[in-house]
Protein backbone atom coordinates (compact mmCIF):
# COMPACT_ATOMS: atom_id res chain seq x y z
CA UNK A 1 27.81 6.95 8.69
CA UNK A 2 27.36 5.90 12.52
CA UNK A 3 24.45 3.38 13.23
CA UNK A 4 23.32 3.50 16.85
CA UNK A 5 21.74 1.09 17.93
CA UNK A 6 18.09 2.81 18.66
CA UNK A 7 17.92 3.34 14.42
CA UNK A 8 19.51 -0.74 14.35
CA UNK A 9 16.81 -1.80 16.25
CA UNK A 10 14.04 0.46 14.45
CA UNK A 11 15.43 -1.26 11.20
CA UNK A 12 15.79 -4.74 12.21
CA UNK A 13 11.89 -4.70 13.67
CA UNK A 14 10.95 -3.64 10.15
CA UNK A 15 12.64 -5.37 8.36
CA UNK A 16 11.47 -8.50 9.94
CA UNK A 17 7.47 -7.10 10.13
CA UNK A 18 7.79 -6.36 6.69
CA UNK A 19 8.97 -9.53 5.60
CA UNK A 20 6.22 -11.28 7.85
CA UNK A 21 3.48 -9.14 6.39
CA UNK A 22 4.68 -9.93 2.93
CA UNK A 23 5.54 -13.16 3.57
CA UNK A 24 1.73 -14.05 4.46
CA UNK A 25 0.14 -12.35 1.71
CA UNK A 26 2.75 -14.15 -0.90
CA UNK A 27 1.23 -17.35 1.03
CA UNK A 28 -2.17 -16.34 0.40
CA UNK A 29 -1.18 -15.75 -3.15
CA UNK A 30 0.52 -18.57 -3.91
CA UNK A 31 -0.43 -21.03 -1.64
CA UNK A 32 -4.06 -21.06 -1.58
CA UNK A 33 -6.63 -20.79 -3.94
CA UNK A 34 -7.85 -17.22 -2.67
CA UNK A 35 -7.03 -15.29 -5.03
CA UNK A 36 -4.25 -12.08 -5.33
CA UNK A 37 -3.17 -10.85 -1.73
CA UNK A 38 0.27 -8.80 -3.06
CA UNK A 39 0.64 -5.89 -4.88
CA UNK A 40 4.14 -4.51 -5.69
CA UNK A 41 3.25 -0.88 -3.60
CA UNK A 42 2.41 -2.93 -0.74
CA UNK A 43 6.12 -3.42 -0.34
CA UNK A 44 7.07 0.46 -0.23
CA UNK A 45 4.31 0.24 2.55
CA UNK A 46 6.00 -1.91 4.72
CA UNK A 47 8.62 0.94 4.91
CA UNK A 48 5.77 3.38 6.25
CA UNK A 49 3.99 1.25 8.08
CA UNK A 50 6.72 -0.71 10.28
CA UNK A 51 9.43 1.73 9.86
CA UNK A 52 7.78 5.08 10.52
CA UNK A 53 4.49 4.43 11.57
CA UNK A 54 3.99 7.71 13.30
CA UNK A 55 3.83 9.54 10.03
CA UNK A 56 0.59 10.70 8.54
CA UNK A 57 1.20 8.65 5.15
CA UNK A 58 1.03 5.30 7.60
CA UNK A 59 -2.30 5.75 8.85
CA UNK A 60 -5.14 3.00 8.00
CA UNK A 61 -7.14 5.79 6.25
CA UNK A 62 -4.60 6.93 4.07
CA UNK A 63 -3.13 3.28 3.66
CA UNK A 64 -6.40 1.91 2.73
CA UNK A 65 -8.01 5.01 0.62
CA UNK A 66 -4.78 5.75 -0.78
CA UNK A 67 -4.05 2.34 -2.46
CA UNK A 68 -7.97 2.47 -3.70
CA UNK A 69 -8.23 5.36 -5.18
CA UNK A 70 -5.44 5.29 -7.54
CA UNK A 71 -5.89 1.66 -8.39
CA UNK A 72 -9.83 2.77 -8.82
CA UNK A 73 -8.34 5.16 -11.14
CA UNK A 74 -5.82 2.89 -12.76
CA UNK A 75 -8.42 0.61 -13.40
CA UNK A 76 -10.85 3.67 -14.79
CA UNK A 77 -8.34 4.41 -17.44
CA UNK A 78 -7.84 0.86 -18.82
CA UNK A 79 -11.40 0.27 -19.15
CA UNK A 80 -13.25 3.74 -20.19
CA UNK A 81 -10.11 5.96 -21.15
CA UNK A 82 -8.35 4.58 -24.55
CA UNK A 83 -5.13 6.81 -24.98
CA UNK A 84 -1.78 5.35 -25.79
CA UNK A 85 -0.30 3.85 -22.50
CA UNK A 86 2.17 6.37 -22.17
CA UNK A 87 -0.74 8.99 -21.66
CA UNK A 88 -3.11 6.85 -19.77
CA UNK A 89 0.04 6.00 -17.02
CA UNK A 90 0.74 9.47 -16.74
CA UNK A 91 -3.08 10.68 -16.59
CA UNK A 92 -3.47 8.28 -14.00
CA UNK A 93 -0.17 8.96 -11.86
CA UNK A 94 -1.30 12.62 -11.61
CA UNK A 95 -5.23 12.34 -11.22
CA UNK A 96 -4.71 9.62 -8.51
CA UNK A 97 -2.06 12.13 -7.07
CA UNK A 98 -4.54 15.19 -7.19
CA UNK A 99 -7.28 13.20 -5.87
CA UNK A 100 -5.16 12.03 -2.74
CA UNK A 101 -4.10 15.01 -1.61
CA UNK A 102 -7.35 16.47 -2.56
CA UNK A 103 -9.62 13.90 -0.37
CA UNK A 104 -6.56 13.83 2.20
CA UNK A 105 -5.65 10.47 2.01
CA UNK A 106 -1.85 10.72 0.78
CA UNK A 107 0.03 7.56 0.85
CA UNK A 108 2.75 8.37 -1.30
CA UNK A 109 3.19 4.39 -2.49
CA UNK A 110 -0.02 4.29 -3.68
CA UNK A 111 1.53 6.67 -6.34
CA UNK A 112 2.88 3.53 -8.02
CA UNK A 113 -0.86 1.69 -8.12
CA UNK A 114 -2.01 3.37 -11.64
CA UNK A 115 1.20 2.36 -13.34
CA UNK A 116 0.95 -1.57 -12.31
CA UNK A 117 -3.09 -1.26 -13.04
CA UNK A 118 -2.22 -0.13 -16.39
CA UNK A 119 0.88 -2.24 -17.63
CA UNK A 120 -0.88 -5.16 -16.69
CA UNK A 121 -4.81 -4.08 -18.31
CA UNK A 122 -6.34 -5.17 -14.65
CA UNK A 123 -9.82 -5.57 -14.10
CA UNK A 124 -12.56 -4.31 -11.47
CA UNK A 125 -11.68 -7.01 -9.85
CA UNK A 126 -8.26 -5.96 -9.25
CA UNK A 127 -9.90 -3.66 -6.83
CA UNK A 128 -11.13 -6.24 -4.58
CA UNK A 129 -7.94 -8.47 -4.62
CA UNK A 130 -5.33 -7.77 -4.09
CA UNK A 131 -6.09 -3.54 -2.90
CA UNK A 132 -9.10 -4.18 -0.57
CA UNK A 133 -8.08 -7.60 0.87
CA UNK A 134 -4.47 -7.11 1.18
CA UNK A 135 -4.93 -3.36 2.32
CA UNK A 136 -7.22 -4.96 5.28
CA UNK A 137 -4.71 -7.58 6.18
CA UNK A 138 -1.63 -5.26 5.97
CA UNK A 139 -2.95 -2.77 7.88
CA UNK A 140 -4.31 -5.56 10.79
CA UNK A 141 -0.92 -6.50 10.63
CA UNK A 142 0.25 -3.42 11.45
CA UNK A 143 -2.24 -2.58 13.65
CA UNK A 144 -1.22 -5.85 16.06
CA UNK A 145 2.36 -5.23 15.48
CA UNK A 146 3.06 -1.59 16.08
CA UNK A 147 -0.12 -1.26 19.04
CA UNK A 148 -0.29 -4.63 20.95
CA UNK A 149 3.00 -5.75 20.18
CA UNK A 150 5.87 -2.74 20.38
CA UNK A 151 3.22 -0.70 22.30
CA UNK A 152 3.44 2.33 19.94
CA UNK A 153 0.52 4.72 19.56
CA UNK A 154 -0.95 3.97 15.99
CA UNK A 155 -2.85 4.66 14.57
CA UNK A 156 -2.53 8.18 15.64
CA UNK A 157 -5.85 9.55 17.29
CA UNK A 158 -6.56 12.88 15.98
């Protein structure tokens, strides 16, 4: 495989973005008494949202809606929904699916929000931090990064 150095430079930038972005919300998590800033999706975000932010799946709707929804629905299952976990996971994978694509706000690695919800029995809470909080921050992040910073169009204006 060739690497030239336009895709070098594309990976390098987000790479490093990511690791910034990440990096603050494991400070936030860790380092102060907040509360939870990370979520293991947010790190298949970083892909979309500093590697190809031009792509539907990377825009603040669908980042932010995406990841609530199918934590929202995560969450639902644990608390009102008692099936064994293997049912409730795969209930949830699919119904947050449907209702992403249904309410178009796809963000494929949102996908992955039921199955952490679930595995680890999280509260309403969960909602609030780490999906709504970190969403916001990730996506200002972004937002500075890819628009002020490497002067790309995003989000996308429709």
């Amino acid at each position: 495989m060739k690497l030239n150095k336009e895709i070098f430079t594309k990976a390098i930038i987000a790479g490093f973005f990511s690791a910034v972005t990440i990096g603050a919300l494991t400070v936030l998590t860790y380092k102060t008494t907040l509360g939870l800033f990370i979520a293991a999706s947010f790190g298949s975000s970083m892909v979309l949202l500093f590697g190809f932010p031009e792509s539907p799946f990377a825009q603040p709707k669908n980042v932010f809606f995406g990841h609530l929804i199918t934590a929202l629905v995560g969450v639902f299952f644990v608390n009102f929904i008692p099936l064994p976990i293997y049912i409730s996971i795969a209930g949830a994978v699919g119904i947050g699916i449907f209702l992403m694509i249904v309410l178009d706000i796809v963000h494929p690695p949102a996908g992955g929000n039921p199955i952490m919800v679930i595995i680890g029995s999280a509260s309403f809470e969960y909602l609030i931090n780490p999906i709504i909080f970190g969403c916001i921050l990730i996506l200002l992040i972004a937002i500075m990064v890819n628009k002020f910073l490497l002067k790309k169009n995003y989000p996308l204006k429709k």
